[in-house]
Every structure is written in structure tokens, then in C-alpha cells.
C-alpha atoms as a PDB file:
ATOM      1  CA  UNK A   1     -39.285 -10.756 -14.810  1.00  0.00           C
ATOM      2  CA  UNK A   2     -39.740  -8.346 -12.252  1.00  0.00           C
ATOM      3  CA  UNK A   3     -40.460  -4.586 -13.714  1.00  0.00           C
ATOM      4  CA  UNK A   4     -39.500  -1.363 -11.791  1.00  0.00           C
ATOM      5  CA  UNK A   5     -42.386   0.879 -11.537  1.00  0.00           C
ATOM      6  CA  UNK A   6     -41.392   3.114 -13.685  1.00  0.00           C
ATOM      7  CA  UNK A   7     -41.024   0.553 -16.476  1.00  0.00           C
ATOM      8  CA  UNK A   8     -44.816   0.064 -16.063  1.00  0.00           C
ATOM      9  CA  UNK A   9     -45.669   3.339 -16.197  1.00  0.00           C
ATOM     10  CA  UNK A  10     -43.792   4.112 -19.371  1.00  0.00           C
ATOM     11  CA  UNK A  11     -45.732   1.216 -20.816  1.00  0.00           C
ATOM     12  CA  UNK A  12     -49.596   2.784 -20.304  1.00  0.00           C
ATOM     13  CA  UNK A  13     -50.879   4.694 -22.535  1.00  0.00           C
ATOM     14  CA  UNK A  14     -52.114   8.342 -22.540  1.00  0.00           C
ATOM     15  CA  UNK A  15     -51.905  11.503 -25.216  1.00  0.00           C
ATOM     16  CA  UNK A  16     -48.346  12.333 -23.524  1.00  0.00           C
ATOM     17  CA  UNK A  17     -47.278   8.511 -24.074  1.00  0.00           C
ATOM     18  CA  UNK A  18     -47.964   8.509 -27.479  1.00  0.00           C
ATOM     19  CA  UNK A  19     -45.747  11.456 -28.125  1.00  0.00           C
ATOM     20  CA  UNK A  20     -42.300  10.884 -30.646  1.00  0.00           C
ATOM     21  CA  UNK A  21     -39.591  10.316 -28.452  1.00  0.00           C
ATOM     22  CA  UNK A  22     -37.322  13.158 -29.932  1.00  0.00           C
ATOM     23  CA  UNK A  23     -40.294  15.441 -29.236  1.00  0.00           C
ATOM     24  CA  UNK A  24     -40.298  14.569 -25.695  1.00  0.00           C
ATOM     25  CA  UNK A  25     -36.758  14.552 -25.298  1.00  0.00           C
ATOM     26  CA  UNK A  26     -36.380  18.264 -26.746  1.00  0.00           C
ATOM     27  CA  UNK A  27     -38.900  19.533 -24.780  1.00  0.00           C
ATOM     28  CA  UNK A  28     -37.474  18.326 -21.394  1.00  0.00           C
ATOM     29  CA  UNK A  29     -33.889  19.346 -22.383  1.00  0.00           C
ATOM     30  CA  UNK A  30     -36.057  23.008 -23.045  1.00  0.00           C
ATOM     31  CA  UNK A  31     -37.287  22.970 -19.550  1.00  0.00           C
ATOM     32  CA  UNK A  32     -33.844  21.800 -17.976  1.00  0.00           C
ATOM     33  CA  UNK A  33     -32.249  24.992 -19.623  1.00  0.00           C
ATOM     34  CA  UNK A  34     -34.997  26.912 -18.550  1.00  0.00           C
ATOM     35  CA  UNK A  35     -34.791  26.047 -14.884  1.00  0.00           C
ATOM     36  CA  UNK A  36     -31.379  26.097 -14.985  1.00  0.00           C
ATOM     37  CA  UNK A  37     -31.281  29.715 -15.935  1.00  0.00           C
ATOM     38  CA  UNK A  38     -33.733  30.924 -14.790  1.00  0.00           C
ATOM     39  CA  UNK A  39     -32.518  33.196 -11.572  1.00  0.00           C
ATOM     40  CA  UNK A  40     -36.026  34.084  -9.440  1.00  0.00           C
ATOM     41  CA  UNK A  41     -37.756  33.599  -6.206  1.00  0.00           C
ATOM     42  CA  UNK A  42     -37.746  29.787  -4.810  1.00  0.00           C
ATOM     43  CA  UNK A  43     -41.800  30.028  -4.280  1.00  0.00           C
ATOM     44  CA  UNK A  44     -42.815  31.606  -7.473  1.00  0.00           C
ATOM     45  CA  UNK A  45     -40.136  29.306  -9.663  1.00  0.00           C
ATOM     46  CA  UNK A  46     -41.333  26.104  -7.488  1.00  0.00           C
ATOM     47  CA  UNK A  47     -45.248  27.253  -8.436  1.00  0.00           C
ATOM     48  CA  UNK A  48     -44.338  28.102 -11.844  1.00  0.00           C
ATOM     49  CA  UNK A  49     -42.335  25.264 -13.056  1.00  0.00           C
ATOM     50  CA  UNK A  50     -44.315  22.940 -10.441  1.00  0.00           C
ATOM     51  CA  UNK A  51     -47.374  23.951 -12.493  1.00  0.00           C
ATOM     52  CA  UNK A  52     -46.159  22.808 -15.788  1.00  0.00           C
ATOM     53  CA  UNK A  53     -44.634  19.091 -14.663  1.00  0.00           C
ATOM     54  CA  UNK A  54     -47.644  18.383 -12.818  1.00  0.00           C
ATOM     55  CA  UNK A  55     -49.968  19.053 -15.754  1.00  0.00           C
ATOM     56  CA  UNK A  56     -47.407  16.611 -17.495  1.00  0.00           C
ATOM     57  CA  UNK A  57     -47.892  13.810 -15.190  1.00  0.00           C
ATOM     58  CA  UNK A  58     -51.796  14.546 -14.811  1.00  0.00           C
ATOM     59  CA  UNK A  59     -51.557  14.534 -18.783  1.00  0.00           C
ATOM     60  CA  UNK A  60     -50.303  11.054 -18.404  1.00  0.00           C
ATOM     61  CA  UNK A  61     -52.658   9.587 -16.135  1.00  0.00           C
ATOM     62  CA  UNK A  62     -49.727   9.128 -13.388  1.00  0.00           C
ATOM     63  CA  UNK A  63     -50.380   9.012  -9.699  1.00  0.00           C
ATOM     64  CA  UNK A  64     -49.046  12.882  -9.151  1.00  0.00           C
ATOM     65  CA  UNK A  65     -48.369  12.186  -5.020  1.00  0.00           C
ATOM     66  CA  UNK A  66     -46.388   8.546  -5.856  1.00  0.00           C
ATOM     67  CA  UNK A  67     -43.860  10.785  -8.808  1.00  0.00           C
ATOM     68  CA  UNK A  68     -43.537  13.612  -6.469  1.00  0.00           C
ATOM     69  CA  UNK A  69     -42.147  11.421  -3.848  1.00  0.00           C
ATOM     70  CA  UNK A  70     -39.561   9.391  -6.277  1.00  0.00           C
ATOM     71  CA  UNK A  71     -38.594  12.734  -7.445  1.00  0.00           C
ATOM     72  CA  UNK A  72     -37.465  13.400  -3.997  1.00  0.00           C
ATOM     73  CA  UNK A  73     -34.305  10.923  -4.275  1.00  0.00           C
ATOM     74  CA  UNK A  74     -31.775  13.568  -5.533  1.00  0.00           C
ATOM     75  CA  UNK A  75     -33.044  15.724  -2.051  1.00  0.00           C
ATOM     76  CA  UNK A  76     -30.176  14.193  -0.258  1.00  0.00           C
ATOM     77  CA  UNK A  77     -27.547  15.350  -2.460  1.00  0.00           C
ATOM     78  CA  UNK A  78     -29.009  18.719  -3.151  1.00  0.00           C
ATOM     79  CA  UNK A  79     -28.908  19.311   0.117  1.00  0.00           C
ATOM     80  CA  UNK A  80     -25.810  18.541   0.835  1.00  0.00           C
ATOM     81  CA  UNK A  81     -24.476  20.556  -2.094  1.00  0.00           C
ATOM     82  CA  UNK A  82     -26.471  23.326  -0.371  1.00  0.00           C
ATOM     83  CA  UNK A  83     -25.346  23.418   2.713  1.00  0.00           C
ATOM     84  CA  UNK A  84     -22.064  24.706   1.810  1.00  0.00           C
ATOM     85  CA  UNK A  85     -24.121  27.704   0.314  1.00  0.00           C
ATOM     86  CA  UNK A  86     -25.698  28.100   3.535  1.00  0.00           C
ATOM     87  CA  UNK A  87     -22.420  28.035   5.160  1.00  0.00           C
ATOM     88  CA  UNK A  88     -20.514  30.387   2.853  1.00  0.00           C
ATOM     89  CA  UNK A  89     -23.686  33.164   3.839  1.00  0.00           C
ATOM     90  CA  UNK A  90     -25.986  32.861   0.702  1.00  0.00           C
ATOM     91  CA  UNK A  91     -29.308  31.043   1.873  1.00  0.00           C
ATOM     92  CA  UNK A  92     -31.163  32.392  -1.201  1.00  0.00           C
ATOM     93  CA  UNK A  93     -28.942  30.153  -3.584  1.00  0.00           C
ATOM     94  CA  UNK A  94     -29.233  27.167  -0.990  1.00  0.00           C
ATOM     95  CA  UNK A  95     -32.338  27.045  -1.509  1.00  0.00           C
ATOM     96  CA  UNK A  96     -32.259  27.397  -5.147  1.00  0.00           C
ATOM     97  CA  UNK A  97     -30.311  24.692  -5.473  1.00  0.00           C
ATOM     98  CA  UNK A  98     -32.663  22.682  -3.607  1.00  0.00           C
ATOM     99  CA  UNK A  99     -35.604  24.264  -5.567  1.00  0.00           C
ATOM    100  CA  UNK A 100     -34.139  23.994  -8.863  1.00  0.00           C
ATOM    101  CA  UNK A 101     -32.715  20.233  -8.425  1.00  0.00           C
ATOM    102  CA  UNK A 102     -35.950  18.768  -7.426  1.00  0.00           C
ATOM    103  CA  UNK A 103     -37.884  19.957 -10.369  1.00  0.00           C
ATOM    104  CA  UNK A 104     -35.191  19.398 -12.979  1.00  0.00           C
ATOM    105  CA  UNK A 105     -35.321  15.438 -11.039  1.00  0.00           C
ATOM    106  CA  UNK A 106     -39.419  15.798 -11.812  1.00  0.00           C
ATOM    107  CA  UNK A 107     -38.989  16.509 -15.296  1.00  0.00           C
ATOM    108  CA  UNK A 108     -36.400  13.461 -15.634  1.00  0.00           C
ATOM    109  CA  UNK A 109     -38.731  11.211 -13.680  1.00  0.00           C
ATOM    110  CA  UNK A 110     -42.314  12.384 -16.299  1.00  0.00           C
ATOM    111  CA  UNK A 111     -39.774  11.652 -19.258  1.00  0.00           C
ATOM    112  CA  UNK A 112     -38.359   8.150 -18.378  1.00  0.00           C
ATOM    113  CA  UNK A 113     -42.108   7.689 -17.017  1.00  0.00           C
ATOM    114  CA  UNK A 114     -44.157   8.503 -20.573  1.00  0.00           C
ATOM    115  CA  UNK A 115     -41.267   7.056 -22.332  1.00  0.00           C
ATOM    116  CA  UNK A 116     -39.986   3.272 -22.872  1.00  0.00           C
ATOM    117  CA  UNK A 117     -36.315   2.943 -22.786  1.00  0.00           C
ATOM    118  CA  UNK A 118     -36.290   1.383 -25.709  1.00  0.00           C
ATOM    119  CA  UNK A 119     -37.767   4.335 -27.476  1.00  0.00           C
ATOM    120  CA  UNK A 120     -35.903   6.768 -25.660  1.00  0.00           C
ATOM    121  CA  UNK A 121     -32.950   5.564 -26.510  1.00  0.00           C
ATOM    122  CA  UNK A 122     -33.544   4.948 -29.749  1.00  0.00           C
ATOM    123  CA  UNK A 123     -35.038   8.941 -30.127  1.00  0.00           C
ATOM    124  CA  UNK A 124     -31.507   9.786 -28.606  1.00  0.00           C
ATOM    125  CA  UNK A 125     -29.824   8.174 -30.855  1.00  0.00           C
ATOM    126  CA  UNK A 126     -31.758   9.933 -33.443  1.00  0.00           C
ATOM    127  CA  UNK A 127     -30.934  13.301 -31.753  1.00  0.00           C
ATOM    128  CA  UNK A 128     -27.210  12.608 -32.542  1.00  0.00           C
ATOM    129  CA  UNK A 129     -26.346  10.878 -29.459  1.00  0.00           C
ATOM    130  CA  UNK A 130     -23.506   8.223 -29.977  1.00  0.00           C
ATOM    131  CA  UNK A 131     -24.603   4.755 -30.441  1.00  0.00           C
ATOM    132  CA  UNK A 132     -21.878   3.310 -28.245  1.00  0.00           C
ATOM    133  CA  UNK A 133     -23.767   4.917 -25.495  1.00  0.00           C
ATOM    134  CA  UNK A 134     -27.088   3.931 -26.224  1.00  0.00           C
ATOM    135  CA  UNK A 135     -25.762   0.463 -26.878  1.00  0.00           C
ATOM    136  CA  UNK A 136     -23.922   0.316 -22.874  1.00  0.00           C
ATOM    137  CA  UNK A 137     -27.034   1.772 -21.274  1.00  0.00           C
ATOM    138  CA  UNK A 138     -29.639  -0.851 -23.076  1.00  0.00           C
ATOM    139  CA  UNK A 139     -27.017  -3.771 -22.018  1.00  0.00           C
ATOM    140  CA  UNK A 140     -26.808  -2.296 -18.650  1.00  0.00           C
ATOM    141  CA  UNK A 141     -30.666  -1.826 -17.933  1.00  0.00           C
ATOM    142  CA  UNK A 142     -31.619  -5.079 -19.706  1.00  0.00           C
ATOM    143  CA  UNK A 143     -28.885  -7.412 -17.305  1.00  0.00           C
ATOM    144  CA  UNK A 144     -30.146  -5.159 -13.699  1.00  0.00           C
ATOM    145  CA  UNK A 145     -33.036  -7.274 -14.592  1.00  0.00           C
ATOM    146  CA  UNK A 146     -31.455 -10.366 -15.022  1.00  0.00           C
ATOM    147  CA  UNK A 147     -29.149  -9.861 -11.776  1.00  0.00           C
ATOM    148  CA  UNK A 148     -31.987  -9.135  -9.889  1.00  0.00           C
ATOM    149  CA  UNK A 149     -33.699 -11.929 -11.108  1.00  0.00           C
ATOM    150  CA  UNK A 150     -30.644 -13.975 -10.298  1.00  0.00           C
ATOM    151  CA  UNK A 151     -30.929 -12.313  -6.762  1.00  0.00           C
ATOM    152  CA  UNK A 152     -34.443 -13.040  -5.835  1.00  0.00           C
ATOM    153  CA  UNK A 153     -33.909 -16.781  -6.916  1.00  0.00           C
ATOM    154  CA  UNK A 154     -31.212 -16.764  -4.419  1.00  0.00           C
ATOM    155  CA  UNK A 155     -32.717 -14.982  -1.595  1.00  0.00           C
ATOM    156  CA  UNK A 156     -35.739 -18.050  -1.852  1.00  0.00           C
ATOM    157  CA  UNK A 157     -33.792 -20.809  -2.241  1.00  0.00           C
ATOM    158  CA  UNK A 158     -32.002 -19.215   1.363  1.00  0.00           C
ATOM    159  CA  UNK A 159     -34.935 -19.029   3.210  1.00  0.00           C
ATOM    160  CA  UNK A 160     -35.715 -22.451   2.289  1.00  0.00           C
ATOM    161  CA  UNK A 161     -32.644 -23.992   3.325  1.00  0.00           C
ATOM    162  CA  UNK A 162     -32.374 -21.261   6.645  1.00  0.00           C
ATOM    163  CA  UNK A 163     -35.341 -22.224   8.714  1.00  0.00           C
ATOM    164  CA  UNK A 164     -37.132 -20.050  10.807  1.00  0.00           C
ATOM    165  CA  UNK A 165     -34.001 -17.824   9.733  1.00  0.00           C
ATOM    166  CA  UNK A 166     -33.523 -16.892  13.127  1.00  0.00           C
ATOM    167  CA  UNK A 167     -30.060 -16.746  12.643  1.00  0.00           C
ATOM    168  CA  UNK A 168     -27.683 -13.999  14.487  1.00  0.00           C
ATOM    169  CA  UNK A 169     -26.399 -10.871  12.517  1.00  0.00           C
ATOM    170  CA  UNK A 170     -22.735 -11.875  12.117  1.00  0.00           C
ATOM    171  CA  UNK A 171     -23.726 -15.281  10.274  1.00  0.00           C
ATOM    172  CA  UNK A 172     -26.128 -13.136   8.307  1.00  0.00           C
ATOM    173  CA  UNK A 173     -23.577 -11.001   7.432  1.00  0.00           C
ATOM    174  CA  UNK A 174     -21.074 -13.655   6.314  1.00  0.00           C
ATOM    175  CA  UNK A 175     -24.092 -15.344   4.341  1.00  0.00           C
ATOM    176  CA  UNK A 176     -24.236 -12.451   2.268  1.00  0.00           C
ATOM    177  CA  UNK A 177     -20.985 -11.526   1.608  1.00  0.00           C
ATOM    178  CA  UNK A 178     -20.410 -15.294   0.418  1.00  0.00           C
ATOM    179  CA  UNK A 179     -23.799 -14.420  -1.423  1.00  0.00           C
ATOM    180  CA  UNK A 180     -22.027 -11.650  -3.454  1.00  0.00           C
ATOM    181  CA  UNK A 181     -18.980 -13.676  -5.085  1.00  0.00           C
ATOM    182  CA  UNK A 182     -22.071 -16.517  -5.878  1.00  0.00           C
ATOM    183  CA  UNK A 183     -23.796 -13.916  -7.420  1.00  0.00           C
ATOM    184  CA  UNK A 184     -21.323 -12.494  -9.390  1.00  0.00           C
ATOM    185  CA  UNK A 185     -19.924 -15.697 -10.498  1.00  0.00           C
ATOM    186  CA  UNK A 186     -23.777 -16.504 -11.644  1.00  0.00           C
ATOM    187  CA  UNK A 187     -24.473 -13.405 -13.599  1.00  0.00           C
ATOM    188  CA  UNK A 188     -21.164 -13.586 -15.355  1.00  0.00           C
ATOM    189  CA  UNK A 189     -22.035 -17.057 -16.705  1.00  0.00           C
ATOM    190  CA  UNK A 190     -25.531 -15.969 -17.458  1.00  0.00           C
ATOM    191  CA  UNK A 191     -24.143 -13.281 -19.236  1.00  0.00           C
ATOM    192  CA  UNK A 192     -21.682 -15.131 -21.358  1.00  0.00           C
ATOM    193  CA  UNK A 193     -24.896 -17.386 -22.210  1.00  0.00           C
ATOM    194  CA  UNK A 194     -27.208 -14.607 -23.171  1.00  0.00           C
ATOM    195  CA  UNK A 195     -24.162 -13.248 -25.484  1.00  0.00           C
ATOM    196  CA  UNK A 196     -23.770 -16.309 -27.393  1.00  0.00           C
ATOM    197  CA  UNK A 197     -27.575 -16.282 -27.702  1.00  0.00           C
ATOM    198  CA  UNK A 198     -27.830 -13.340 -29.276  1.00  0.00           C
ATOM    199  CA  UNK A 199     -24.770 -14.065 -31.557  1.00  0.00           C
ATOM    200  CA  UNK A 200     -26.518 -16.801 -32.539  1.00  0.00           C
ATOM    201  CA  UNK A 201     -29.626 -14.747 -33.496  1.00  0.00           C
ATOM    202  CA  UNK A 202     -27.849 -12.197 -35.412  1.00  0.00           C
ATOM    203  CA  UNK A 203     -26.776  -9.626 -33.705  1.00  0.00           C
ATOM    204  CA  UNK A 204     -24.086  -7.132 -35.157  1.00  0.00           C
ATOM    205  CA  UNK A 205     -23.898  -4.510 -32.875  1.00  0.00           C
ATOM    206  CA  UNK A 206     -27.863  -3.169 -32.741  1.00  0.00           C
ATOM    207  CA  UNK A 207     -30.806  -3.605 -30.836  1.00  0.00           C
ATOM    208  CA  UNK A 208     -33.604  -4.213 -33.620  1.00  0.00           C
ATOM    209  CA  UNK A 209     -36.423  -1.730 -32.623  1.00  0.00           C
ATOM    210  CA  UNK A 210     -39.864  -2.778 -31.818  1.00  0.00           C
ATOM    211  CA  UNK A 211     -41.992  -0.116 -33.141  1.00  0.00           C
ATOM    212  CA  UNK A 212     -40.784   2.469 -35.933  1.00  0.00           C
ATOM    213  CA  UNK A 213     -41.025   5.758 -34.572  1.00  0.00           C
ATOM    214  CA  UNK A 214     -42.166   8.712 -36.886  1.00  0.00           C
ATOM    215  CA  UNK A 215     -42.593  12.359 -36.025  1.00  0.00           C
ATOM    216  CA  UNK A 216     -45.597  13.722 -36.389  1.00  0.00           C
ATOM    217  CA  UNK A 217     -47.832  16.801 -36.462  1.00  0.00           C
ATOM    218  CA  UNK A 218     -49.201  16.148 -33.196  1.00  0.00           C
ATOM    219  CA  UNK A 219     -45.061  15.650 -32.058  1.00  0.00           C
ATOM    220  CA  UNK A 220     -44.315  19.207 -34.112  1.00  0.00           C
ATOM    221  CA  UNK A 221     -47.577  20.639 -31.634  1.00  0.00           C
ATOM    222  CA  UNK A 222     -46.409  19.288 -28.659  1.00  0.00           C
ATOM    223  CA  UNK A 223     -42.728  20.204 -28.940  1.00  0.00           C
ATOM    224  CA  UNK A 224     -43.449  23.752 -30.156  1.00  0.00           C
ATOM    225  CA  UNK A 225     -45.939  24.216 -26.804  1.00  0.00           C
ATOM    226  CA  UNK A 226     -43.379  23.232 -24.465  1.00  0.00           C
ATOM    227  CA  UNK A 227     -41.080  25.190 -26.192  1.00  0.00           C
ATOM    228  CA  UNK A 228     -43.383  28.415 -25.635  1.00  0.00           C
ATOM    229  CA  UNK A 229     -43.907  27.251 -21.871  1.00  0.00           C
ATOM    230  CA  UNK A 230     -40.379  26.835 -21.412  1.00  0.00           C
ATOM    231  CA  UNK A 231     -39.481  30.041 -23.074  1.00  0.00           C
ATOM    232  CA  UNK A 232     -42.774  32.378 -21.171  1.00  0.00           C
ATOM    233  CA  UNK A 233     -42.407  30.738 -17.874  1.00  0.00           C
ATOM    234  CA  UNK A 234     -38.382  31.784 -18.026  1.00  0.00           C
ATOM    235  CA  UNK A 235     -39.139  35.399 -18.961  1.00  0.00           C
ATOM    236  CA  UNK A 236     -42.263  35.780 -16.861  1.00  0.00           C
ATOM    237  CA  UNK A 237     -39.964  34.701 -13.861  1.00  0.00           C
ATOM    238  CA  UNK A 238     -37.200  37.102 -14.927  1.00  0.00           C
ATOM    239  CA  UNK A 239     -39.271  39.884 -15.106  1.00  0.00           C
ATOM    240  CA  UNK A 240     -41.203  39.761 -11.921  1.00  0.00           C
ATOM    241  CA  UNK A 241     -37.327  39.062 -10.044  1.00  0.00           C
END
């Protein structure tokens, strides 16, 4: 099986790691709210904000440079989105936008990356979120793994029948597009096998839980200081705008 990176990094262990899901949650969804409200300079909110999700990640023994660069995925569509603010004459909320999108995408990134989706989901759930929905994204994150598992068994056994794989583009195209209906024809058989599995194991509509998750007073601590962070940082920012 072939982990993501962020998978692994959810699975180390640090003070922040060992932190109640629920707590964790809360106190990102804090932060979100505060950023997202929050109506200030782009420098000092980027310092300000910056400040607090980098002592998060340092908190959690993550490589600060390698999360600040995956947080830059949703840069593309911020920018576009900001570009039309540009446009329409108001440069100051482009670049909020920009600003305010990146670290909200930081804070995402040091929760899924302290927190195993198991656990996450599970704390979610908790939290009042519908099971339904927890159920659909566990099946969907648990059989990316299998298709790309499926995938990289398919990409070898190509290489081994291709040669020096010196092949032109347009064959290489039609290779993969053939590739695709193979693929999906594979998964969906895999899939129907891994049901009946489970079936036959006992499932009835929930994912047992590996480890029993109980809040804590060093969950209460932790939630209630990003809760003060959250709330300071917001006003601080208001009042020097």
C-alpha cells in the first residue's frame, strides 16, 4: 500500500498529535471564522495568523518549508477568483483573498496532518456531522488507495511488456485511454470483492474504530488556547485596521 504523505504524517506522534480529535477540529473551525472575518492589512494578518499555524506545525514536529508548499495548491484558484477583484478596481480585497485562502488551506493541511482520518472522521461524527457522510468519505479515501494500487500494478506490468518504451505519443495516448476502461473495469470488480468481504465480516453500516477516543483535560487546555488565539489575534487585527 502506497501512503500519501500526509497519511504518514498524521501517523507520528507529537503533543499536537495526541490531541482529541473534536478538540482539534473546533479549534481549526475557530481559526477559519477568525480569518474569515477578520477585515485587516494583508502583511500584518499573513504575520499574525502565519505566526500561529506555524507554531502548530513546529508543535508537531512537521517539516514547516515541505507544508507551506502543499498549502500552496488552492493558489491557483485564489488567484483566479482574485483577479476579477483586481479587475473590478479593488486590489486590497484581491489580495485578501489570496492572503486569507492560503492560510485558511494551512490550517486544513496542520489538521488532516496531526490527525488520522480515521479519527477525524470519527471526532466529526461526534461533532454532529451526519454519518452518511463520514461513511462516503472513509469508502472514498480507503478505495483511492486501492485504485492506485490497481494503477501502479498496471503501469509495471506496461513497461514490461513495452520495451525500451520508446514508443511515439499517439500510441501512448491510445495505450492509456484503453488503460482507463481496464482500469475501471478492474476496480469495479475489486470493489464488488472487497464488499462481499466485509459483508462477510460483519459489517452493518460502520467502520469499527481502532482506538476509543476520550476528551481530556489536556483536549479542554488546548481547545480553550486556540480559542483565546483565535479570538485576540481577530480583535488585535481589528483594532490596529
Amino acid at each position: 500500500m502506497h501512503h500519501v504523505v500526509l497519511d504518514r504524517w498524521s501517523r507520528r506522534t507529537s503533543p499536537l498529535h495526541r490531541r482529541d480529535a473534536r478538540a482539534k477540529i473546533l479549534a481549526a473551525l475557530a481559526l477559519l471564522v477568525s480569518i474569515a472575518t477578520t477585515d485587516a492589512g494583508v502583511l500584518p494578518m499573513l504575520a499574525a495568523y502565519g505566526a500561529i499555524v506555524a507554531a502548530g506545525f513546529l508543535a508537531a514536529r512537521l517539516p514547516l518549508f515541505q507544508a507551506a508548499t502543499r498549502a500552496g495548491v488552492v493558489l491557483p484558484f485564489s488567484i483566479a477568483m482574485a483577479l476579477v477583484s483586481w479587475v473590478s478596481g479593488d486590489p486590497a480585497r484581491a489580495a485578501s483573498v489570496v492572503v486569507k485562502s492560503y492560510l485558511s488551506a494551512s490550517i486544513v493541511l496542520l489538521l488532516i496532518a496531526t490527525t488520522p482520518l480515521t479519527e477525524l472522521l470519527s471526532g466529526a461524527e461526534k461533532l454532529g456531522a451526519p454519518r452518511v457522510v463520514t461513511l462516503v468519505v472513509q469508502f472514498l479515501y480507503r478505495y483511492l488507495f486501492v485504485i492506485s494500487e490497481q494503477v501502479q500494478h498496471m503501469l509495471q506490468a506496461a513497461r514490461c511488456r513495452s520495451g525500451s518504451g520508446n514508443s511515439g505519443t499517439r500510441r501512448r495516448f491510445q495505450a492509456a485511454a484503453g488503460a482507463l476502461a481496464v482500469l475501471f473495469s478492474k476496480s469495479y470488480i475489486r470493489a464488488e470483492g472487497i464488499h462481499n468481504a466485509m459483508l462477510a465480516r460483519g459489517f452493518r453500516g460502520r467502520l469499527p474504530a481502532i482506538r476509543t477516543q476520550r476528551f481530556e483535560w489536556a483536549d479542554f487546555g488546548f481547545l480553550l488556547a486556540a480559542l483565546i488565539a483565535a479570538a485576540a489575534t481577530g480583535l488585535a487585527l481589528r483594532g490596529a485596521a
